[in-house]
C-alpha atoms as a PDB file:
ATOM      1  CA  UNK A   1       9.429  17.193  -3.775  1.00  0.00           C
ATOM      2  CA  UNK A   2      11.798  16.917  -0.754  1.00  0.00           C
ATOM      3  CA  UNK A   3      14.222  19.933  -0.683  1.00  0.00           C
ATOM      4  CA  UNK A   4      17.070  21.118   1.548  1.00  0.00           C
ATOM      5  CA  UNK A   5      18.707  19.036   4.770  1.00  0.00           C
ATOM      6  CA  UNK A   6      15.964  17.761   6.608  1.00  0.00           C
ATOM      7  CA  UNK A   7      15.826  13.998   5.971  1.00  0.00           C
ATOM      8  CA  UNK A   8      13.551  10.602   7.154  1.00  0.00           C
ATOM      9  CA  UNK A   9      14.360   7.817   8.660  1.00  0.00           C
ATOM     10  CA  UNK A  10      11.600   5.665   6.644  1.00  0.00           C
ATOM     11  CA  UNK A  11      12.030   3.295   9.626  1.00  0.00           C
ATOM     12  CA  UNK A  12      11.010   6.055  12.271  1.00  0.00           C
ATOM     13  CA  UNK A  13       7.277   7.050  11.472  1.00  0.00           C
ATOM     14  CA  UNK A  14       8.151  10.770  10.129  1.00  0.00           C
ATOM     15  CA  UNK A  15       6.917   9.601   6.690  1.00  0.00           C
ATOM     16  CA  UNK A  16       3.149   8.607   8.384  1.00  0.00           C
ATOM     17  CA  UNK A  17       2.959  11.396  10.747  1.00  0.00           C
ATOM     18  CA  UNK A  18       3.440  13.416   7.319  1.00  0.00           C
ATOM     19  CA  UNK A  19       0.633  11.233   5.389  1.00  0.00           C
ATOM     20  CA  UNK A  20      -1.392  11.523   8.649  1.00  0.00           C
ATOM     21  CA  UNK A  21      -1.169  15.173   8.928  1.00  0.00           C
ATOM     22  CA  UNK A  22      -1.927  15.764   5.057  1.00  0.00           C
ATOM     23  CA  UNK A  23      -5.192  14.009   5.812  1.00  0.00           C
ATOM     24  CA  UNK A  24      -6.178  15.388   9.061  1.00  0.00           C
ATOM     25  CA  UNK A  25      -5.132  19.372   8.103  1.00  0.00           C
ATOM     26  CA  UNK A  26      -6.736  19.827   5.075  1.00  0.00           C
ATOM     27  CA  UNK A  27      -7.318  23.527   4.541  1.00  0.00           C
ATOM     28  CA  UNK A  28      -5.379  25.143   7.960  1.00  0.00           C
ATOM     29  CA  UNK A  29      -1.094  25.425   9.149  1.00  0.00           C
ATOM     30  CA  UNK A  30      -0.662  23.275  11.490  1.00  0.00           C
ATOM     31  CA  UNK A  31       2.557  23.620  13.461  1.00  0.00           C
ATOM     32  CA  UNK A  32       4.236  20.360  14.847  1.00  0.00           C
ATOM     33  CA  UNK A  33       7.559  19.438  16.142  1.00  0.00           C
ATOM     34  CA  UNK A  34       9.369  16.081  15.098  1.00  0.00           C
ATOM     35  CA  UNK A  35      12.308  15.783  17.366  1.00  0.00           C
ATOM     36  CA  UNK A  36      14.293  18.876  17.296  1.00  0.00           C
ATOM     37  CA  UNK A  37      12.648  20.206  14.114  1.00  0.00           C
ATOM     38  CA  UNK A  38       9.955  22.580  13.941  1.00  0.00           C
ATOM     39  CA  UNK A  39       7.819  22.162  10.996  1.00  0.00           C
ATOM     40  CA  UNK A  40       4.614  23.891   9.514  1.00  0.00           C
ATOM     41  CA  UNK A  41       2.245  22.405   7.430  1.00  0.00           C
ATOM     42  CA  UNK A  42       0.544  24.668   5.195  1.00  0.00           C
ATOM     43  CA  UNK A  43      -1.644  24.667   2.264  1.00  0.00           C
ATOM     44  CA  UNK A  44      -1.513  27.071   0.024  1.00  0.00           C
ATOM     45  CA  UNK A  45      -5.033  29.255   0.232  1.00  0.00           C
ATOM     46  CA  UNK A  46      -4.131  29.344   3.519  1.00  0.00           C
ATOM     47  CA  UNK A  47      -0.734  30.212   3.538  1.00  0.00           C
ATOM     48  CA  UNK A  48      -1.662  32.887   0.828  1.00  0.00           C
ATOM     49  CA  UNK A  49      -4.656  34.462   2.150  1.00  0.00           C
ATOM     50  CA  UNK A  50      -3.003  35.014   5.462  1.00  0.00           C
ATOM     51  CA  UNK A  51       0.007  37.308   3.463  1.00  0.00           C
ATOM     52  CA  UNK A  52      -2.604  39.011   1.224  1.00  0.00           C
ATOM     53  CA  UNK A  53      -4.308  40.113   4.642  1.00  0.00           C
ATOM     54  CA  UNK A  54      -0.802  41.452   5.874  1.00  0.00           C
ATOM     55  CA  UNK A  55       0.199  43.478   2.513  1.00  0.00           C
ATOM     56  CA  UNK A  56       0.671  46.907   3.181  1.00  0.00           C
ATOM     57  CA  UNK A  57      -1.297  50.130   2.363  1.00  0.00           C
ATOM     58  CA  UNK A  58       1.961  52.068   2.305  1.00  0.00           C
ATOM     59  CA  UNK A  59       5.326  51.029   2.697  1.00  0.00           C
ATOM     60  CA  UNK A  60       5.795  51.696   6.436  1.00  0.00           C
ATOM     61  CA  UNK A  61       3.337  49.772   7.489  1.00  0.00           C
ATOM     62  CA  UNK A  62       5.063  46.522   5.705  1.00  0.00           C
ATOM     63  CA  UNK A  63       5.749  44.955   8.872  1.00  0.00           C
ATOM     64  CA  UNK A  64       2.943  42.661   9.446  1.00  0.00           C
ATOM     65  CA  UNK A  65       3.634  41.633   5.656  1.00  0.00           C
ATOM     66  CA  UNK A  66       7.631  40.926   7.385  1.00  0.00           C
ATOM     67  CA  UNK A  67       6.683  39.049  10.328  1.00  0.00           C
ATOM     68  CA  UNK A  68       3.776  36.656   7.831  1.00  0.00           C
ATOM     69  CA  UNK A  69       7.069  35.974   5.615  1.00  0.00           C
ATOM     70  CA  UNK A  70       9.104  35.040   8.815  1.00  0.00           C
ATOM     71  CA  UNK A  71       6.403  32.906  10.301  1.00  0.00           C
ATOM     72  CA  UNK A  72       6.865  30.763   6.721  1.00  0.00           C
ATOM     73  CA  UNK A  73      11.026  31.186   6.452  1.00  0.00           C
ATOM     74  CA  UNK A  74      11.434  29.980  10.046  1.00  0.00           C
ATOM     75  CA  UNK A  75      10.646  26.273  10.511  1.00  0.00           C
ATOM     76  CA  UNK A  76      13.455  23.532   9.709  1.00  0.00           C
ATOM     77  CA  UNK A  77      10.385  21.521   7.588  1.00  0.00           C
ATOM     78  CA  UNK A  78       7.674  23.735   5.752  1.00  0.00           C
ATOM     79  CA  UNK A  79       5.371  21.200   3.911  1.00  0.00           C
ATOM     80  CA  UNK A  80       2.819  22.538   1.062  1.00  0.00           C
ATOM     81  CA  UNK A  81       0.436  20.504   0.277  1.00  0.00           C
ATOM     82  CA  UNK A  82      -1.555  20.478  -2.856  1.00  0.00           C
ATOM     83  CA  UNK A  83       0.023  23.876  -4.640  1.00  0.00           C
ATOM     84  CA  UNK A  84      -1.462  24.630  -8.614  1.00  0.00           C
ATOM     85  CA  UNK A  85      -5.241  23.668  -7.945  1.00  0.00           C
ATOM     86  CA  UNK A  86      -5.411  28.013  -8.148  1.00  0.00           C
ATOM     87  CA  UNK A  87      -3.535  30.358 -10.034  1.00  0.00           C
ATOM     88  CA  UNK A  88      -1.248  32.414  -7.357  1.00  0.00           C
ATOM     89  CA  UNK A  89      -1.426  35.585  -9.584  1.00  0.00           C
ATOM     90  CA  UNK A  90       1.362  38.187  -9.722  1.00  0.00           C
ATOM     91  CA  UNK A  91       1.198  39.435  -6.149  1.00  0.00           C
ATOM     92  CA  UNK A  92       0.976  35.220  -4.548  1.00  0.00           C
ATOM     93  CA  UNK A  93       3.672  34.488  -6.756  1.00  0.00           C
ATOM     94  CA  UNK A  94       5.837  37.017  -5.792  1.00  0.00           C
ATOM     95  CA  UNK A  95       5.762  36.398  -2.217  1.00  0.00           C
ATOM     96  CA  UNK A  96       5.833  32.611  -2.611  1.00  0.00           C
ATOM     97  CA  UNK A  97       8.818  33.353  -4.432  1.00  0.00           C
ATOM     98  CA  UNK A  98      10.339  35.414  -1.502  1.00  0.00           C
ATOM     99  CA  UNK A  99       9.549  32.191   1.039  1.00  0.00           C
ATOM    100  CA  UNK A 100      11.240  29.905  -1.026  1.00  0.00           C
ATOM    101  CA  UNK A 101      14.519  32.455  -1.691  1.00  0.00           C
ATOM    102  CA  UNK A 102      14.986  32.629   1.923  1.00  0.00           C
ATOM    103  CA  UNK A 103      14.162  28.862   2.782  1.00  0.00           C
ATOM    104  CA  UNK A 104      16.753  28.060  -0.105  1.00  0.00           C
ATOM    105  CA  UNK A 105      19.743  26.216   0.903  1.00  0.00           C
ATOM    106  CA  UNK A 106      18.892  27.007   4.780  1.00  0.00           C
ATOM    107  CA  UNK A 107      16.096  25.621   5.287  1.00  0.00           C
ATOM    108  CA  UNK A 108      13.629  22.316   4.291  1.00  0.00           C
ATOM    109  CA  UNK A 109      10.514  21.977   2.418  1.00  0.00           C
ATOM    110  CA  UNK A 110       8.227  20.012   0.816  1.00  0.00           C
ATOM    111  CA  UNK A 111       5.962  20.658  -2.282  1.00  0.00           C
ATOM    112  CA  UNK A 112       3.186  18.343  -3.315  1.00  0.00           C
ATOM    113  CA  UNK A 113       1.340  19.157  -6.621  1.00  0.00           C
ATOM    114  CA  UNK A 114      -0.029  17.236  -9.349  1.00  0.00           C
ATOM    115  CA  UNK A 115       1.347  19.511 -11.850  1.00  0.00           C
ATOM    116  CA  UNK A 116       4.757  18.513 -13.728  1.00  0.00           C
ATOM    117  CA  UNK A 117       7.168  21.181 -14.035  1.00  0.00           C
ATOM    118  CA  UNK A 118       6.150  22.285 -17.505  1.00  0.00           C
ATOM    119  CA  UNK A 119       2.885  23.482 -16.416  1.00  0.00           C
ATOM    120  CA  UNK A 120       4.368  26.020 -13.277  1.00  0.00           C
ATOM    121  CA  UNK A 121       3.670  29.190 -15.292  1.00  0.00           C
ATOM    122  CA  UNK A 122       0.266  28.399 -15.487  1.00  0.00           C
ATOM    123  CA  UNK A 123       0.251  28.632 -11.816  1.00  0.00           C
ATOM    124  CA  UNK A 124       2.973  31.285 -10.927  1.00  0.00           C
ATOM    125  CA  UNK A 125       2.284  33.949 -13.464  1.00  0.00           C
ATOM    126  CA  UNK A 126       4.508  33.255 -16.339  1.00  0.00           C
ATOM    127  CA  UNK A 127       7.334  30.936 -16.648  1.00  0.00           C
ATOM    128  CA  UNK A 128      10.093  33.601 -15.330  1.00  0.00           C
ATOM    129  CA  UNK A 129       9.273  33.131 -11.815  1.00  0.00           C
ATOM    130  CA  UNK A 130       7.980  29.535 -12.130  1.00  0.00           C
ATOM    131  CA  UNK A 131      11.172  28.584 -13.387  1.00  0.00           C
ATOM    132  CA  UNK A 132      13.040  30.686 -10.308  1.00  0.00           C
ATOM    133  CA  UNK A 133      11.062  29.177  -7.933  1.00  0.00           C
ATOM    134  CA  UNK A 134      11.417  25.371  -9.240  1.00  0.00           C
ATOM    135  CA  UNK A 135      15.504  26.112  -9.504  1.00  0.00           C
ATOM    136  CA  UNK A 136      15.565  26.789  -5.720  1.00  0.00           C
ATOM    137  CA  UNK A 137      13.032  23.969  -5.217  1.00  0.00           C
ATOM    138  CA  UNK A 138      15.042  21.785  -7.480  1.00  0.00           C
ATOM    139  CA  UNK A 139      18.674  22.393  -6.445  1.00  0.00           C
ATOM    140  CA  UNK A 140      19.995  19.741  -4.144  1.00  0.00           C
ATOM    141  CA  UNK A 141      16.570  18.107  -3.321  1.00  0.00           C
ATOM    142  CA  UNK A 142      15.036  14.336  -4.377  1.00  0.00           C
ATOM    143  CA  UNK A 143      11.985  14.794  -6.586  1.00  0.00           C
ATOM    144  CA  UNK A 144       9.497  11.727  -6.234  1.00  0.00           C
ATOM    145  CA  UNK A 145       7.146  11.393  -8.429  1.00  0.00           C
ATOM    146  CA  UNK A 146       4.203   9.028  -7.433  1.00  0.00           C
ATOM    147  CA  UNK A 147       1.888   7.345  -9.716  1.00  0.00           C
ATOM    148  CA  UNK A 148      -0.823   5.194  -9.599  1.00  0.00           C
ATOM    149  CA  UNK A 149      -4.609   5.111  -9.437  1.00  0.00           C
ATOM    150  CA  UNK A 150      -6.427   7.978  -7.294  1.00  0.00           C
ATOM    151  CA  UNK A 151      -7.157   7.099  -3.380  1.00  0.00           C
ATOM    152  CA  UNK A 152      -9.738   9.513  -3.516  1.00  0.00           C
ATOM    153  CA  UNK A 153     -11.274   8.005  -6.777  1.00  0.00           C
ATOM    154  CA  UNK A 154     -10.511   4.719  -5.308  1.00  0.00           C
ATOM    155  CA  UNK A 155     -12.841   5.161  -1.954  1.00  0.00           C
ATOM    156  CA  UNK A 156     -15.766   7.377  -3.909  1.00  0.00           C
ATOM    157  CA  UNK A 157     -16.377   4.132  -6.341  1.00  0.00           C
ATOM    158  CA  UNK A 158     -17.208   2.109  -3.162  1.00  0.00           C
END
Protein backbone atom coordinates (compact mmCIF):
# COMPACT_ATOMS: atom_id res chain seq x y z
CA UNK A 1 0.00 0.00 0.00
CA UNK A 2 1.48 3.37 -1.12
CA UNK A 3 -0.05 6.26 0.95
CA UNK A 4 0.32 10.04 1.08
CA UNK A 5 2.58 12.39 -1.52
CA UNK A 6 5.68 10.72 -1.91
CA UNK A 7 5.71 9.18 -5.40
CA UNK A 8 8.30 6.94 -7.93
CA UNK A 9 9.58 7.54 -10.87
CA UNK A 10 9.48 3.65 -11.96
CA UNK A 11 12.16 4.81 -14.44
CA UNK A 12 14.57 6.13 -11.59
CA UNK A 13 15.57 2.99 -9.42
CA UNK A 14 13.48 4.11 -6.13
CA UNK A 15 11.28 1.03 -6.73
CA UNK A 16 14.71 -1.46 -6.52
CA UNK A 17 16.46 0.40 -3.89
CA UNK A 18 13.00 -0.35 -2.02
CA UNK A 19 13.00 -4.25 -3.12
CA UNK A 20 16.76 -4.16 -2.31
CA UNK A 21 16.40 -2.76 1.07
CA UNK A 22 13.35 -5.16 2.00
CA UNK A 23 15.84 -7.95 1.36
CA UNK A 24 18.93 -6.70 2.88
CA UNK A 25 17.06 -5.16 6.34
CA UNK A 26 15.17 -7.86 7.39
CA UNK A 27 14.49 -7.52 11.10
CA UNK A 28 16.27 -3.74 11.89
CA UNK A 29 15.17 0.42 10.74
CA UNK A 30 17.26 1.32 8.49
CA UNK A 31 17.35 5.03 7.71
CA UNK A 32 18.16 6.14 4.04
CA UNK A 33 17.78 9.22 2.06
CA UNK A 34 16.45 9.17 -1.66
CA UNK A 35 17.01 12.62 -2.97
CA UNK A 36 15.56 15.10 -0.68
CA UNK A 37 13.44 12.54 1.22
CA UNK A 38 14.28 10.97 4.34
CA UNK A 39 12.85 7.62 4.73
CA UNK A 40 12.90 4.78 7.44
CA UNK A 41 12.46 1.37 6.87
CA UNK A 42 11.06 -0.48 9.63
CA UNK A 43 9.60 -3.74 10.43
CA UNK A 44 7.28 -4.06 12.74
CA UNK A 45 8.89 -6.17 15.93
CA UNK A 46 11.27 -3.75 15.61
CA UNK A 47 9.51 -0.73 15.34
CA UNK A 48 7.26 -2.07 18.26
CA UNK A 49 9.65 -3.36 20.67
CA UNK A 50 11.62 -0.19 20.55
CA UNK A 51 8.12 1.92 21.82
CA UNK A 52 7.23 -0.83 24.35
CA UNK A 53 10.86 -0.16 25.82
CA UNK A 54 10.03 3.70 25.92
CA UNK A 55 6.37 3.40 27.63
CA UNK A 56 6.25 5.13 30.70
CA UNK A 57 6.07 4.06 34.41
CA UNK A 58 4.17 7.25 35.20
CA UNK A 59 3.00 9.87 33.12
CA UNK A 60 5.91 12.34 33.48
CA UNK A 61 8.28 10.31 32.41
CA UNK A 62 6.34 9.86 28.84
CA UNK A 63 8.94 11.55 27.03
CA UNK A 64 11.12 8.90 25.74
CA UNK A 65 7.65 7.24 24.68
CA UNK A 66 7.29 11.15 22.67
CA UNK A 67 10.54 11.32 21.09
CA UNK A 68 10.13 6.99 19.85
CA UNK A 69 6.71 8.34 18.22
CA UNK A 70 8.60 11.34 16.57
CA UNK A 71 11.48 9.27 15.37
CA UNK A 72 8.46 7.21 13.32
CA UNK A 73 6.14 10.57 12.39
CA UNK A 74 9.20 12.37 10.99
CA UNK A 75 10.49 10.88 7.72
CA UNK A 76 8.80 11.95 4.25
CA UNK A 77 8.74 7.79 3.41
CA UNK A 78 8.18 5.31 6.44
CA UNK A 79 8.07 1.77 4.84
CA UNK A 80 6.68 -1.35 7.02
CA UNK A 81 7.44 -4.28 5.89
CA UNK A 82 5.71 -7.48 6.61
CA UNK A 83 2.95 -6.11 9.38
CA UNK A 84 0.14 -9.10 10.70
CA UNK A 85 2.70 -12.11 10.98
CA UNK A 86 2.02 -11.08 15.15
CA UNK A 87 -0.84 -9.82 16.83
CA UNK A 88 0.07 -6.01 17.96
CA UNK A 89 -2.19 -6.35 21.09
CA UNK A 90 -4.03 -3.40 22.66
CA UNK A 91 -1.04 -1.36 23.77
CA UNK A 92 1.02 -1.96 19.80
CA UNK A 93 -2.10 -1.11 18.32
CA UNK A 94 -2.67 1.88 19.98
CA UNK A 95 0.54 3.45 19.30
CA UNK A 96 0.67 2.19 15.71
CA UNK A 97 -2.45 3.91 15.51
CA UNK A 98 -0.95 7.23 16.88
CA UNK A 99 2.06 6.93 13.99
CA UNK A 100 -0.24 6.59 11.36
CA UNK A 101 -2.76 9.66 12.74
CA UNK A 102 0.11 11.92 12.63
CA UNK A 103 1.76 10.58 9.30
CA UNK A 104 -1.89 10.99 7.81
CA UNK A 105 -2.23 13.38 5.07
CA UNK A 106 1.42 14.88 5.96
CA UNK A 107 3.41 12.46 5.53
CA UNK A 108 4.21 8.99 3.23
CA UNK A 109 4.16 5.42 3.97
CA UNK A 110 4.16 2.17 2.90
CA UNK A 111 2.51 -1.04 4.34
CA UNK A 112 3.29 -4.49 3.08
CA UNK A 113 1.23 -7.43 4.55
CA UNK A 114 -0.19 -10.48 3.27
CA UNK A 115 -3.33 -9.96 5.06
CA UNK A 116 -6.48 -8.44 3.08
CA UNK A 117 -8.28 -5.85 4.84
CA UNK A 118 -10.92 -8.11 6.33
CA UNK A 119 -8.55 -9.86 8.48
CA UNK A 120 -6.91 -6.32 10.30
CA UNK A 121 -8.74 -6.98 13.59
CA UNK A 122 -7.13 -10.07 13.94
CA UNK A 123 -3.99 -8.16 14.04
CA UNK A 124 -4.92 -4.72 15.65
CA UNK A 125 -7.13 -5.78 18.48
CA UNK A 126 -10.60 -5.64 17.20
CA UNK A 127 -11.93 -4.18 14.11
CA UNK A 128 -12.50 -0.49 15.70
CA UNK A 129 -9.01 0.48 15.40
CA UNK A 130 -8.16 -1.78 12.43
CA UNK A 131 -10.68 -0.11 10.54
CA UNK A 132 -9.22 3.58 11.83
CA UNK A 133 -6.00 2.74 10.96
CA UNK A 134 -6.79 1.25 7.28
CA UNK A 135 -9.11 4.65 6.68
CA UNK A 136 -5.97 6.81 7.18
CA UNK A 137 -3.92 4.18 5.30
CA UNK A 138 -6.56 4.03 2.67
CA UNK A 139 -7.52 7.67 2.04
CA UNK A 140 -5.83 9.13 -0.97
CA UNK A 141 -3.22 6.29 -1.44
CA UNK A 142 -2.87 3.41 -4.48
CA UNK A 143 -3.35 -0.05 -3.00
CA UNK A 144 -1.41 -2.79 -5.11
CA UNK A 145 -2.11 -5.91 -4.60
CA UNK A 146 0.50 -8.48 -5.93
CA UNK A 147 -0.10 -12.01 -6.70
CA UNK A 148 1.61 -14.78 -7.87
CA UNK A 149 3.61 -17.80 -6.73
CA UNK A 150 5.96 -17.35 -3.51
CA UNK A 151 9.81 -16.22 -4.24
CA UNK A 152 10.63 -17.67 -1.12
CA UNK A 153 8.77 -21.01 -1.94
CA UNK A 154 10.11 -20.61 -5.35
CA UNK A 155 14.08 -20.67 -4.29
CA UNK A 156 13.52 -23.39 -1.19
CA UNK A 157 12.16 -26.06 -3.98
CA UNK A 158 15.58 -25.72 -5.74
Amino acid sequence: MVNGRFSFDQHSGNSWHFFMFSRLCWGSNVNLSVGFFYVLFACPQSLFQSLFQSLPQSLPQSLPLLKKIKHYTTPDLLVCDEIGYLPLGRQGSNLFFQIISERHQNKSTIITTNLPFADWGNIFDGTTVATAIADRLVYNSEILILEGPSYRKKISER
